[in-house]
N, C-alpha and C. Protein backbone atom coordinates (compact mmCIF):
# COMPACT_ATOMS: atom_id res chain seq x y z
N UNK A 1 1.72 11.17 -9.50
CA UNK A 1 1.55 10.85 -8.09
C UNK A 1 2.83 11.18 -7.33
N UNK A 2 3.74 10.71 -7.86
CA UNK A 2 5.09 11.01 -6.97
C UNK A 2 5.25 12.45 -7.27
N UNK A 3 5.18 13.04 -7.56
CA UNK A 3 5.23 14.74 -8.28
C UNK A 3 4.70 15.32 -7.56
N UNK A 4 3.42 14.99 -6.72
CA UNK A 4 2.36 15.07 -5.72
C UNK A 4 2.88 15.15 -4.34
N UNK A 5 3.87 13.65 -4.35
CA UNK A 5 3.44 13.44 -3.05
C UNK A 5 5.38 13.43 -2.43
N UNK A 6 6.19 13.94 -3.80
CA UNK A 6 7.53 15.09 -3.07
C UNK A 6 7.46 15.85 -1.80
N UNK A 7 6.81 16.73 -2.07
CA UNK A 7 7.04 17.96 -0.79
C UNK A 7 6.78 17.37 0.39
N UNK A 8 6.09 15.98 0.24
CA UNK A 8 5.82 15.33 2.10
C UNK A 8 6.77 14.17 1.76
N UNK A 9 8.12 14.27 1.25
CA UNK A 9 8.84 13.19 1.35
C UNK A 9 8.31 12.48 1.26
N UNK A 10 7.55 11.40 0.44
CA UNK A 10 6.98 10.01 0.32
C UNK A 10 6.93 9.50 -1.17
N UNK A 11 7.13 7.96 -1.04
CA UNK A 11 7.26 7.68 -2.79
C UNK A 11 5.30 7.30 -2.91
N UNK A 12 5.74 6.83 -4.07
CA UNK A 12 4.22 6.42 -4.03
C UNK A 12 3.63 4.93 -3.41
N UNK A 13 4.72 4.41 -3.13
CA UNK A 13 4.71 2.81 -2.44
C UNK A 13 4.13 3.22 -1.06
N UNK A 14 5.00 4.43 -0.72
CA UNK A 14 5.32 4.20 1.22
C UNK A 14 3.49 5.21 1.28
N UNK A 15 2.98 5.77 0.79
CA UNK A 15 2.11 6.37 0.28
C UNK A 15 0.56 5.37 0.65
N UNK A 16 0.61 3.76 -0.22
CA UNK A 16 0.01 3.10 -0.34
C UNK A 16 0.27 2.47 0.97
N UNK A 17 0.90 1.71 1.51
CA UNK A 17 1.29 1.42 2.77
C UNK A 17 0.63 2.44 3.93
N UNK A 18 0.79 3.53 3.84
CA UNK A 18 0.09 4.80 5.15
C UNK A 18 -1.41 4.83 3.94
N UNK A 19 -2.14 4.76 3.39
CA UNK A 19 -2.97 4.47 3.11
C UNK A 19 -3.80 3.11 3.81
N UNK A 20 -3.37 2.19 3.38
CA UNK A 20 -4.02 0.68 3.66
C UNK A 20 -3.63 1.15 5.32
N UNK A 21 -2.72 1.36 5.90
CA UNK A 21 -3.07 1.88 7.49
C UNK A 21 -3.90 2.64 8.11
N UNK A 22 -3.62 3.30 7.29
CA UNK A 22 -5.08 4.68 7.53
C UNK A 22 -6.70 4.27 7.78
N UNK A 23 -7.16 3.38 6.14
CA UNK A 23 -8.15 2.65 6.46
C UNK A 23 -8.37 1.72 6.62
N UNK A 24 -7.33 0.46 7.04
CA UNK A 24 -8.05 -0.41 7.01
C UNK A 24 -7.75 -0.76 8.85
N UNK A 25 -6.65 0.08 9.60
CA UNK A 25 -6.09 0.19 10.89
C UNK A 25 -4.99 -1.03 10.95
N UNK A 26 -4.32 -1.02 12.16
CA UNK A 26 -3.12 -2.00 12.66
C UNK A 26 -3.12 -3.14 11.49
N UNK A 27 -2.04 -3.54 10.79
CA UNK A 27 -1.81 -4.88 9.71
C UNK A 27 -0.49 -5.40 10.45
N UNK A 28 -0.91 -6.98 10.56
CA UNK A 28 1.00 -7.71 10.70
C UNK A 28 1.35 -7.37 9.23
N UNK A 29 2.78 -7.39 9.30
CA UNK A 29 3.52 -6.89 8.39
C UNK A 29 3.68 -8.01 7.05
N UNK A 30 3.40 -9.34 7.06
CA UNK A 30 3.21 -10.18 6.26
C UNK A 30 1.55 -10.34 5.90
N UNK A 31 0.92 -10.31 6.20
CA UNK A 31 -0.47 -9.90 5.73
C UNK A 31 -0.80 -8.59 4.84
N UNK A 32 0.34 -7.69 5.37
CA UNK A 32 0.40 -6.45 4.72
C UNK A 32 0.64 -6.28 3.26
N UNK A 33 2.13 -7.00 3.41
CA UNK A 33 2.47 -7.41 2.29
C UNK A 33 1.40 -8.43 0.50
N UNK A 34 0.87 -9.28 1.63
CA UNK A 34 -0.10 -9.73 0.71
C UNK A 34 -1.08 -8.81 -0.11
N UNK A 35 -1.54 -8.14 0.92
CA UNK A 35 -2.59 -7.11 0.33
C UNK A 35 -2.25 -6.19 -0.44
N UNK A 36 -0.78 -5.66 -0.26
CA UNK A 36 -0.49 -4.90 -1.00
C UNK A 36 0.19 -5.79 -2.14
N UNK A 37 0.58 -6.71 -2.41
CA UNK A 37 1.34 -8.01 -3.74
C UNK A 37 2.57 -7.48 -3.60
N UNK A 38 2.87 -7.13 -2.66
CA UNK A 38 4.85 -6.73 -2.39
C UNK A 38 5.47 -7.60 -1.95
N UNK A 39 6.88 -8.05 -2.68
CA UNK A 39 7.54 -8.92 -1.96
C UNK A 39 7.85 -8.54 -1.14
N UNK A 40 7.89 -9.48 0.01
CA UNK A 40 9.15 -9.32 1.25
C UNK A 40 10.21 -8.39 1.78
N UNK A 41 11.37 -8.51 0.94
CA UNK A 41 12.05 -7.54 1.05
C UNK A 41 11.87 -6.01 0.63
N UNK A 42 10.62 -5.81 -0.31
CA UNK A 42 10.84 -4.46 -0.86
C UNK A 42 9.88 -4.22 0.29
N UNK A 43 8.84 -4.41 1.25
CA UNK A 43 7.62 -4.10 1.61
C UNK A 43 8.61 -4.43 3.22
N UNK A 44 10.14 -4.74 3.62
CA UNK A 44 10.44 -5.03 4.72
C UNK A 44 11.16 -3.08 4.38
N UNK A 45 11.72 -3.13 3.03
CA UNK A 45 12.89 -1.66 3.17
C UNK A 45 11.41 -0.82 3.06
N UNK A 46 10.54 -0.71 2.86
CA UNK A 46 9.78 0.59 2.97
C UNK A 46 9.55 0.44 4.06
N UNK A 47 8.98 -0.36 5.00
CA UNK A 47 8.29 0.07 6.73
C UNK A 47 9.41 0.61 7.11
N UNK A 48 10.79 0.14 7.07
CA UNK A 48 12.11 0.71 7.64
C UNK A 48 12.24 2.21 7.43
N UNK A 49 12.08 2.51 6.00
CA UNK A 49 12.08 3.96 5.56
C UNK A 49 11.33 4.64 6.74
N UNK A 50 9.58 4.12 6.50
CA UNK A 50 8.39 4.71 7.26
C UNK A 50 8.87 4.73 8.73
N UNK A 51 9.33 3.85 9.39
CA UNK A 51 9.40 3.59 10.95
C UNK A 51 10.60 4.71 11.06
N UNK A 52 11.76 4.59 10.33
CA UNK A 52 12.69 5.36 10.28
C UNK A 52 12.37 7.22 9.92
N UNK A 53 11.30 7.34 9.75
CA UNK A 53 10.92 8.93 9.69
C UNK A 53 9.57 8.83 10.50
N UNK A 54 9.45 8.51 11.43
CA UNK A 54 8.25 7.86 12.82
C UNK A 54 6.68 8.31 12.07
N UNK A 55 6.92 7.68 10.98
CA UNK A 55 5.55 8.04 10.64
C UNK A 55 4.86 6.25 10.80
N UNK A 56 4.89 4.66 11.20
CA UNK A 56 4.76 3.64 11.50
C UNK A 56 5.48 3.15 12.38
N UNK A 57 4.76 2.89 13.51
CA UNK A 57 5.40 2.16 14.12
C UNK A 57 5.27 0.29 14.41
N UNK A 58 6.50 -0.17 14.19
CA UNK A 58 6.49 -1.58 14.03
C UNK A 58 6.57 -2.20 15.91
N UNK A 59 6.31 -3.51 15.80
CA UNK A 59 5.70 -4.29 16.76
C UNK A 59 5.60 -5.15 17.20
N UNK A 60 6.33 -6.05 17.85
CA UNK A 60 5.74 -7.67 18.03
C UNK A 60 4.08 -7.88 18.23
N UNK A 61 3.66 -8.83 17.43
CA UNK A 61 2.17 -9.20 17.50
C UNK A 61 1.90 -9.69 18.90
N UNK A 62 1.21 -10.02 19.43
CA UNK A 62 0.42 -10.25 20.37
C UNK A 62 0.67 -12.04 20.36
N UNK A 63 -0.01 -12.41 19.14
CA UNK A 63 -0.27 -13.67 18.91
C UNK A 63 1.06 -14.70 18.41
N UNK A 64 1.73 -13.73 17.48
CA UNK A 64 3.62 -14.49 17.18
C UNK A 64 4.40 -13.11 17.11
N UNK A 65 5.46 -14.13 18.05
CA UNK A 65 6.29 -13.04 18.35
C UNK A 65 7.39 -12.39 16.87
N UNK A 66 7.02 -13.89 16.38
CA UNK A 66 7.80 -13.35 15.03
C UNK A 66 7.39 -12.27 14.22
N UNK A 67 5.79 -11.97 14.22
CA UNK A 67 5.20 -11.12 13.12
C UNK A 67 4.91 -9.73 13.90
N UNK A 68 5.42 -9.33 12.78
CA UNK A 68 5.73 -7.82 13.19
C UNK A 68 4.17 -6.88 13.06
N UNK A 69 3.39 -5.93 13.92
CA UNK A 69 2.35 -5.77 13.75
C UNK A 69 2.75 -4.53 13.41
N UNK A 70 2.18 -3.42 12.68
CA UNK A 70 2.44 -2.17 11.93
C UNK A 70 1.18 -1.18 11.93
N UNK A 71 1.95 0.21 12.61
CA UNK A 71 0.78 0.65 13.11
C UNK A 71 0.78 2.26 12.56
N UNK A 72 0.07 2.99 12.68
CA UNK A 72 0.39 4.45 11.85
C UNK A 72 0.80 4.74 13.89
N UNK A 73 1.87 6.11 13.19
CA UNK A 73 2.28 6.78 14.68
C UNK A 73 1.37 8.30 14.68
N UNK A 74 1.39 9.05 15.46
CA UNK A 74 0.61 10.01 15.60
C UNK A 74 1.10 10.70 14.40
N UNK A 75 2.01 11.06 14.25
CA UNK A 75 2.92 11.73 13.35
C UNK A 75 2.45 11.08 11.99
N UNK A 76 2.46 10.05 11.92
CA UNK A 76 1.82 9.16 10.72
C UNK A 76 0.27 9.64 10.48
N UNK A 77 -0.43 9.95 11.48
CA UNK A 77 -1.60 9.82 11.33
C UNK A 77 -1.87 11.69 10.81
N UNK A 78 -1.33 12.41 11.34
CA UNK A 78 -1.05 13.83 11.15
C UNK A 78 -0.69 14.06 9.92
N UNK A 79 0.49 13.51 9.07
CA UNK A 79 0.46 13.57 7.94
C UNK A 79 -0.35 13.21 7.12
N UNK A 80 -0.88 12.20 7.28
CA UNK A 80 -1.76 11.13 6.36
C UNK A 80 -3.41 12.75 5.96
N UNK A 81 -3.74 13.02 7.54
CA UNK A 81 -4.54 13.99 7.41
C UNK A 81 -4.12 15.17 6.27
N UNK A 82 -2.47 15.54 6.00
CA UNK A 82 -2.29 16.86 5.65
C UNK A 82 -2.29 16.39 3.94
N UNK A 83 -2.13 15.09 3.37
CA UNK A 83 -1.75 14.95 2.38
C UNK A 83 -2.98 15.34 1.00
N UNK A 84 -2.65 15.41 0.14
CA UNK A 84 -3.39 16.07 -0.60
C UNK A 84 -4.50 14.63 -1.66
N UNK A 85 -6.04 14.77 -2.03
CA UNK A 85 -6.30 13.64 -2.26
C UNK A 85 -5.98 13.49 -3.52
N UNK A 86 -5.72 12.23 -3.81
CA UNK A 86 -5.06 12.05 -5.37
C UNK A 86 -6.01 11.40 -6.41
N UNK A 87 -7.17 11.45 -5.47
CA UNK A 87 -8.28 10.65 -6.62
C UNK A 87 -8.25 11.17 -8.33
N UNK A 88 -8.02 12.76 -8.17
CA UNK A 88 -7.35 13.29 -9.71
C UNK A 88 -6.59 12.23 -10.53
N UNK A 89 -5.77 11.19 -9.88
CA UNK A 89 -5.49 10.44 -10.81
C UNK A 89 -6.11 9.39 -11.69
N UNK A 90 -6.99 9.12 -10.47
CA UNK A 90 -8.12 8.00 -11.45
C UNK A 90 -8.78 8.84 -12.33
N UNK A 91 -9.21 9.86 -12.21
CA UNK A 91 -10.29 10.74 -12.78
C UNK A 91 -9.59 10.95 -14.43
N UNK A 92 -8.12 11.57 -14.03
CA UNK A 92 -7.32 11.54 -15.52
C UNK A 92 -6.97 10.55 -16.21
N UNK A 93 -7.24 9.61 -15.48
CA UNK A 93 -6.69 7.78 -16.17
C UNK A 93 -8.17 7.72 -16.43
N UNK A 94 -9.28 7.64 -16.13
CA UNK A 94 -10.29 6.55 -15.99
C UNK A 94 -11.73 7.58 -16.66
N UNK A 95 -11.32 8.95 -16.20
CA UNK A 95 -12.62 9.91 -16.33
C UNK A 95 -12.91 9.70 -17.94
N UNK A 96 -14.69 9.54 -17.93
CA UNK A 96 -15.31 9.29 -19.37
C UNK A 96 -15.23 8.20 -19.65
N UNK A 97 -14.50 6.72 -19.11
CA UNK A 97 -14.45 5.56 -19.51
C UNK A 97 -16.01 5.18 -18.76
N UNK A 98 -16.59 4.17 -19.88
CA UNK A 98 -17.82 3.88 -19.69
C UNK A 98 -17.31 2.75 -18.18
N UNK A 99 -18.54 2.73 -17.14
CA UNK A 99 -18.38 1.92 -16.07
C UNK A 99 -17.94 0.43 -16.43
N UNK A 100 -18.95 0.15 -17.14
CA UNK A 100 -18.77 -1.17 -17.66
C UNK A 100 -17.69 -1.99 -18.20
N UNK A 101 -16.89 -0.89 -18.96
CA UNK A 101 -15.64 -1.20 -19.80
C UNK A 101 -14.62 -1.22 -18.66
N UNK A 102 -14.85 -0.07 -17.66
CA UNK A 102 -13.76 -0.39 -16.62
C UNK A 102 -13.94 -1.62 -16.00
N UNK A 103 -14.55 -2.10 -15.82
CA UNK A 103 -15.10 -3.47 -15.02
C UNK A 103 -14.49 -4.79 -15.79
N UNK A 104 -14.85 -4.58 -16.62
CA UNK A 104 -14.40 -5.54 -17.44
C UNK A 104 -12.57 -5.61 -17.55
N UNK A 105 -12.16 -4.23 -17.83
CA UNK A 105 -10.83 -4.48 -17.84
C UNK A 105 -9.59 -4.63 -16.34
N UNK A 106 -10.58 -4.49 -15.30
CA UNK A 106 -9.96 -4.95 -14.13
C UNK A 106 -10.03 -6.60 -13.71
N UNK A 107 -11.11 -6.77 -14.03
CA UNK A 107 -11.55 -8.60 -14.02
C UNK A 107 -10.68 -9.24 -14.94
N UNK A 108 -10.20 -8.72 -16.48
CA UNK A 108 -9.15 -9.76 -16.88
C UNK A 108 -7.92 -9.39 -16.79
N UNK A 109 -7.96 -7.95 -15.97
CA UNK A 109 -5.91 -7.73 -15.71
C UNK A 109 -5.79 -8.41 -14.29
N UNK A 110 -6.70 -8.88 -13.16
CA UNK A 110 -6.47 -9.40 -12.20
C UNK A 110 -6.41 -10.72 -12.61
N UNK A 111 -7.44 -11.55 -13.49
CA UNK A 111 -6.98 -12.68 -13.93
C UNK A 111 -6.26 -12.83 -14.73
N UNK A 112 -5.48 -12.13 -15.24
CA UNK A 112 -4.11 -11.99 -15.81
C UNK A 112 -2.89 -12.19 -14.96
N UNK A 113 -3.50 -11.14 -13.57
CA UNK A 113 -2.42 -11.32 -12.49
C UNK A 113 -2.07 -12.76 -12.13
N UNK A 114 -3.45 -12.46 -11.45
CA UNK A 114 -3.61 -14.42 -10.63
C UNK A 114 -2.66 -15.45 -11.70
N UNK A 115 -2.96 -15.98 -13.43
CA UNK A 115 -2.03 -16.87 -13.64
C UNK A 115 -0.90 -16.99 -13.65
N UNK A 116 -0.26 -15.40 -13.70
CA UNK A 116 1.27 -15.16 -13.63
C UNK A 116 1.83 -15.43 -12.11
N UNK A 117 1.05 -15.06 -11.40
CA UNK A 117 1.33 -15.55 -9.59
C UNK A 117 1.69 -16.90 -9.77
N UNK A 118 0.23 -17.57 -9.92
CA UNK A 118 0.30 -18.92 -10.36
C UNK A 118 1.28 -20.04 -10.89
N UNK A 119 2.04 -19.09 -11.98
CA UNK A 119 2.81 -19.85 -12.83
C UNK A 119 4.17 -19.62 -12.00
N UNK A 120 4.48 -18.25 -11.85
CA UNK A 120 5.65 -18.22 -10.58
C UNK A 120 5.57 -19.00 -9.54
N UNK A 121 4.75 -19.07 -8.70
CA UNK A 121 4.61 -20.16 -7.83
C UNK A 121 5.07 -21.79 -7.89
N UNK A 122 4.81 -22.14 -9.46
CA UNK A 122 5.34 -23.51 -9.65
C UNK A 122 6.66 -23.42 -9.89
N UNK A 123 7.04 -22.75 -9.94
CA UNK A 123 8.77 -22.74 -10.39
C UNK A 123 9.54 -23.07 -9.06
């Protein structure tokens, strides 16, 4: 993926970030974070990267002035169009795996996730 996605300057994080913008439109920047499971600070230095090469532009929300709303910029949206699709990667990870078996092994690596969240959380 990153091998891929060199020649348009982007890692594969800042990648996922102009993705989840792309389709899902405008995110506050802490909601963002959730969806994507990024802490704070690593998901505060990538928008900086992104805003800092005007491909996102950041925002006071509407609703708190504290939360930053995050938006693709034209330039953002122009690239996002030129980038190449990477579904090849699932296809080489996943292609020939029976449906079922994939199903199964996303349901107990997410509930795998969730107790480790979980258990961090109590600490």
């Amino acid at each position: 993926m990153d091998a891929t996605l060199r020649p348009y300057d982007l890692g594969s994080t800042q990648w996922y970030v102009l993705w989840h913008l792309a389709h899902r439109g405008p995110s506050v920047q802490r909601d963002l974070g959730r969806a994507l499971e990024l802490e704070r600070a690593t998901l505060s230095g990538i928008i900086a990267t992104l805003v800092r090469k005007h491909l996102v532009e950041q925002t006071s929300s509407g609703e708190d002035q504290r939360q930053r709303l995050l938006t693709l910029t034209a330039a953002g949206e122009a690239l996002w169009r030129k980038l190449p699709d990477l579904s090849f990667i699932h296809d080489a990870a996943f292609g020939g795996v029976d449906e079922a078996e994939l199903a199964t092994t996303i349901r107990v690596l997410q509930s795998a996730t969730e107790r480790l969240q979980s258990l961090l959380r109590k600490d």
